[in-house]
Protein backbone atom coordinates (compact mmCIF):
# COMPACT_ATOMS: atom_id res chain seq x y z
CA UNK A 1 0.00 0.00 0.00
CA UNK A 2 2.89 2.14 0.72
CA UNK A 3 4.11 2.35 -3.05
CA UNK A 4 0.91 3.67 -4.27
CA UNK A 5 0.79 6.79 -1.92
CA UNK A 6 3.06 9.09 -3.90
CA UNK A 7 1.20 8.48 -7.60
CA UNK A 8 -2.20 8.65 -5.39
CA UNK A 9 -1.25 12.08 -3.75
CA UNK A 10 -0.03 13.49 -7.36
CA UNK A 11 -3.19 12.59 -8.84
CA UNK A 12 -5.06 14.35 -6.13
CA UNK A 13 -2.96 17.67 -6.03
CA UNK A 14 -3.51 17.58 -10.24
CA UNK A 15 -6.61 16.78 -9.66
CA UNK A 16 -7.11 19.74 -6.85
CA UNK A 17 -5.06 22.17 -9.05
CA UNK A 18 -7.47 21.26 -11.74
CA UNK A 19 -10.87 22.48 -10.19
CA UNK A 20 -9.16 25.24 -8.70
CA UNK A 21 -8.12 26.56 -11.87
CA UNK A 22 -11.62 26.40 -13.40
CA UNK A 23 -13.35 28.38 -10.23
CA UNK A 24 -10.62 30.52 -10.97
CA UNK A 25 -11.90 31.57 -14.49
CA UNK A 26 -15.71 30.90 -13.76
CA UNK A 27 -14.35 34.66 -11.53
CA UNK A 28 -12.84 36.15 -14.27
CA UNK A 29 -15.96 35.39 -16.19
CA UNK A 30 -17.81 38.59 -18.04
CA UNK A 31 -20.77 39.78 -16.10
CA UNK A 32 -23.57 42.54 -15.90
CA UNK A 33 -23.81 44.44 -12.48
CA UNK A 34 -27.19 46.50 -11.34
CA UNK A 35 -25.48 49.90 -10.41
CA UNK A 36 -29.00 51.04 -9.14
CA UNK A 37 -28.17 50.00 -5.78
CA UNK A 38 -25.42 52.48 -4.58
CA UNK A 39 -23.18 49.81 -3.12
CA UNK A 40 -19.90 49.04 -3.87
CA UNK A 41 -19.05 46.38 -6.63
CA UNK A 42 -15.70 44.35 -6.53
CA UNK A 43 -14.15 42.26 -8.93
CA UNK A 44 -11.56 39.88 -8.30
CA UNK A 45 -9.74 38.04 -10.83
CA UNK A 46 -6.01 36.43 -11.25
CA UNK A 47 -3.34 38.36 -11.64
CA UNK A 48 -2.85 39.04 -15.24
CA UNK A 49 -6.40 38.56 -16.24
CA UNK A 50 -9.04 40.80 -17.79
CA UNK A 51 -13.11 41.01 -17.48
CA UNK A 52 -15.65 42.80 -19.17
CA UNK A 53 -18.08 44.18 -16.97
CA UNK A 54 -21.85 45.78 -18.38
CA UNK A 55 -23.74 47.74 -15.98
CA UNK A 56 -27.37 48.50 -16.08
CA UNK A 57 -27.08 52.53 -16.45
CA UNK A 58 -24.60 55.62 -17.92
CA UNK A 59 -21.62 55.51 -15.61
CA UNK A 60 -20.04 58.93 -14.69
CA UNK A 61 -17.10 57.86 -12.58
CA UNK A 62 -15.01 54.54 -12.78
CA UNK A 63 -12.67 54.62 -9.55
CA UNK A 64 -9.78 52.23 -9.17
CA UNK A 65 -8.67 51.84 -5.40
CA UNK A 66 -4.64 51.11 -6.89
CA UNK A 67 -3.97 52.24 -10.51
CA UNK A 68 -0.30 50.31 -9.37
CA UNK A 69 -2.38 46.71 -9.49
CA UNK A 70 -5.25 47.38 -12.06
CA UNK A 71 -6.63 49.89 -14.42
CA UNK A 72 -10.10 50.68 -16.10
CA UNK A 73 -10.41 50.69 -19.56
CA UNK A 74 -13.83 52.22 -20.60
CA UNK A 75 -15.15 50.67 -24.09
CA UNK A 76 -18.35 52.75 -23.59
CA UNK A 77 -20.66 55.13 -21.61
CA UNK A 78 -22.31 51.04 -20.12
């Protein structure tokens, strides 16, 4: 039994490493947000990554809290 613990634990850290990597992009995903509510919206997403996000009205402002980690590209007025 000894002799199959280190395939066994491989498989189980690729197969960890696996699902983790497709929650990680279900994030990253594009998605709408209702900016009706005045509440704050975050988005987190890997390092690297982009998303497109639609809202639900004209936005004004677009506020990054650290233009040194991300930036805000607007591709329209939504």
């Amino acid at each position: 039994m000894r002799m199959f613990r280190g395939p066994l634990a491989a498989a189980a850290l690729a197969c960890s490493m696996m699902l983790l990597s497709i929650d990680l992009a279900a994030h990253a995903a594009d998605r709408k947000i209702d900016v009706s509510n005045p509440s704050v919206h975050r988005v987190f997403l890997p390092m690297s990554q982009s998303v497109t996000i639609q809202v639900n009205a004209t936005l004004g402002d677009i506020v990054v809290g650290d233009e040194k980690i991300a930036d805000a590209q607007p591709m329209t007025d939504r």
